[in-house]
Structure formats: C-alpha cells, structure tokens
C-alpha atoms as a PDB file:
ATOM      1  CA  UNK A   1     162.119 109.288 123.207  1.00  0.00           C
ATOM      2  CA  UNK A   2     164.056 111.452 121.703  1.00  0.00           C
ATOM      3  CA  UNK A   3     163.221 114.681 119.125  1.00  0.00           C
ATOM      4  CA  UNK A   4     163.561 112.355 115.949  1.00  0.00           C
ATOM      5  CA  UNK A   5     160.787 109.748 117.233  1.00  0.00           C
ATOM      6  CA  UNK A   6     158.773 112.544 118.820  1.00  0.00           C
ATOM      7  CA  UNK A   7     159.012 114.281 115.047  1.00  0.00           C
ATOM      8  CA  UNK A   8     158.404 110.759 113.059  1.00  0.00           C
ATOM      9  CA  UNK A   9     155.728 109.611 115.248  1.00  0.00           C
ATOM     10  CA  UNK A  10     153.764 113.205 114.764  1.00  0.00           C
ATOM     11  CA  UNK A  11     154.368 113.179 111.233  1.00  0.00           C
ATOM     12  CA  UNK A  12     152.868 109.108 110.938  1.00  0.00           C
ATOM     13  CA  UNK A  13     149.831 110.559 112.651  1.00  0.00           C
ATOM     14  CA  UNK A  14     150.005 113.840 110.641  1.00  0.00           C
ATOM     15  CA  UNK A  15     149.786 111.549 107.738  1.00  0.00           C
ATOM     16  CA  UNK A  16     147.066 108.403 108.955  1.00  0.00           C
ATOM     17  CA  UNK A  17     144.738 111.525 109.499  1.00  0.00           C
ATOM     18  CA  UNK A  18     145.771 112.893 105.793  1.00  0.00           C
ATOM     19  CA  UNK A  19     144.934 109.147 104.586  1.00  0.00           C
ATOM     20  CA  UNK A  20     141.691 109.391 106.954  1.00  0.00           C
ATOM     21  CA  UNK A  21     140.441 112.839 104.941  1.00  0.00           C
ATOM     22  CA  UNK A  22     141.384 111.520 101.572  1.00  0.00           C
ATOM     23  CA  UNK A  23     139.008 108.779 101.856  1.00  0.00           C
ATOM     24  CA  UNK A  24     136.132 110.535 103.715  1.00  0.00           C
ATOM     25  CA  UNK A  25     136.592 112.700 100.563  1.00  0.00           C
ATOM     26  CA  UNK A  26     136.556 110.415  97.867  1.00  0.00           C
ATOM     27  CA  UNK A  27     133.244 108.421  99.601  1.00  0.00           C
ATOM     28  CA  UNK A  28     131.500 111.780  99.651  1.00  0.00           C
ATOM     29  CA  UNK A  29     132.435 112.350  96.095  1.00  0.00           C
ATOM     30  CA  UNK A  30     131.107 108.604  95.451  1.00  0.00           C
ATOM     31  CA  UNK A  31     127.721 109.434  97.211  1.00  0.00           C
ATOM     32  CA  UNK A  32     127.673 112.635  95.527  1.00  0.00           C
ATOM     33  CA  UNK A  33     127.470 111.082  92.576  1.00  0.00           C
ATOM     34  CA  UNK A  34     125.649 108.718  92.864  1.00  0.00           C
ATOM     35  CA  UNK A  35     122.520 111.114  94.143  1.00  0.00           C
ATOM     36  CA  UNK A  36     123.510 113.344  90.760  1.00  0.00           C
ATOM     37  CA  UNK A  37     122.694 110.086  88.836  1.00  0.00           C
ATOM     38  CA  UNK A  38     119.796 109.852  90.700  1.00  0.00           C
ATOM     39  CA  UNK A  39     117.994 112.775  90.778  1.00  0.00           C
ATOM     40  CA  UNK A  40     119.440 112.420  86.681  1.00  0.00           C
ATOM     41  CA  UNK A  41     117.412 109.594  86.180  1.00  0.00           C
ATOM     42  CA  UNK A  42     114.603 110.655  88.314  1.00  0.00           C
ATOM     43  CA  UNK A  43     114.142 113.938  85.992  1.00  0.00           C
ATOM     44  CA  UNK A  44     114.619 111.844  82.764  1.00  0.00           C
ATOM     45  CA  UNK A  45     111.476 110.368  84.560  1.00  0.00           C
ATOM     46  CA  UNK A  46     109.396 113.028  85.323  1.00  0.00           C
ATOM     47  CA  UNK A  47     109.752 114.677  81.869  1.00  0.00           C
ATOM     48  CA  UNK A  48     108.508 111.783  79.854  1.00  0.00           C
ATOM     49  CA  UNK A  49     105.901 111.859  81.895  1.00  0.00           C
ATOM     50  CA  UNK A  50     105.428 115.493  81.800  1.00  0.00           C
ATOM     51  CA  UNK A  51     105.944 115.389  77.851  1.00  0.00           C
ATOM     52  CA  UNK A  52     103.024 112.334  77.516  1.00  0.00           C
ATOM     53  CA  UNK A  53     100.364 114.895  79.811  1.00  0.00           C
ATOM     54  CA  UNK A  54     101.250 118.126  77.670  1.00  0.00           C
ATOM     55  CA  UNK A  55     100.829 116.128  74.886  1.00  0.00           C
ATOM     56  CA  UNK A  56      96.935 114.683  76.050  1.00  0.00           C
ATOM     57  CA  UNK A  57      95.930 118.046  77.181  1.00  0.00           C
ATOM     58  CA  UNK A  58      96.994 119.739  73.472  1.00  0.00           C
ATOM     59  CA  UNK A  59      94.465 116.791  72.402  1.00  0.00           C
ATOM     60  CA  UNK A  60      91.683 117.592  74.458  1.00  0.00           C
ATOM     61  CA  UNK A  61      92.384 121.332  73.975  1.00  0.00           C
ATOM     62  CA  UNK A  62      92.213 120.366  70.340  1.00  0.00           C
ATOM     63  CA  UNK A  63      88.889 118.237  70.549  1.00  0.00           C
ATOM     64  CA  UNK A  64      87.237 120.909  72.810  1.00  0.00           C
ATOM     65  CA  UNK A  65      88.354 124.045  70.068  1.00  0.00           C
ATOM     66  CA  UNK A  66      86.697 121.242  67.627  1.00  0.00           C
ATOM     67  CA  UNK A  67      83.307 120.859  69.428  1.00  0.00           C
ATOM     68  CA  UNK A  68      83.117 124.566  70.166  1.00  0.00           C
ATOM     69  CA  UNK A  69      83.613 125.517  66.043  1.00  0.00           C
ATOM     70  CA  UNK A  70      80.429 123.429  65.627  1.00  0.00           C
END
C-alpha cells in the first residue's frame, strides 16, 4: 500500500469511530432524557400527594385547635 491508502484508510477509521461517538452520544442524551421526564413526572407525583397530606393535617390541626377552645 502506498502513503495515500495508508492515509485514506486511517482517516475511514478516524471517521467510523467519529460516527461510533456521535451516536453513543446522542443515545445517552436520549436516556438522559428520558430519566429527566421521569423523575419530572415522578415529582409531579409526589407533590400532589404531598399537597393532599398538608392539606388533611391543616384540617385536623384545625379540628384539634377547635376541640381545645371548648
């Protein structure tokens, strides 16, 4: 082989591993966000749920205050 193949055939495997890091990249990015959405929706959860018990406990705090005033 001569330098020009030696040359083109590093650069063709210079650039499959390019291609090979672009798309590891991009699926990361993909997973990434789809755990972001997750842990998103899994908050958006949570708080409703925290939200319903604040709201309970302000009633029994409220009922309790009531009993205690006689």
């Amino acid at each position: 082989m001569g330098k020009l193949e030696d040359a083109m055939a590093r650069l063709e495997r210079a650039i499959a591993r390019l291609e090979q890091a672009v798309d590891r990249v991009a699926h990361d990015e993909r997973s990434e966000q789809a755990a972001l959405l997750a842990a998103r929706a899994e908050y958006a959860a949570l708080s409703a749920v925290s939200d319903g018990v604040a709201a309970r406990l302000d009633a029994a705090i409220g009922r309790l205050d009531r009993v205690l005033e006689g």
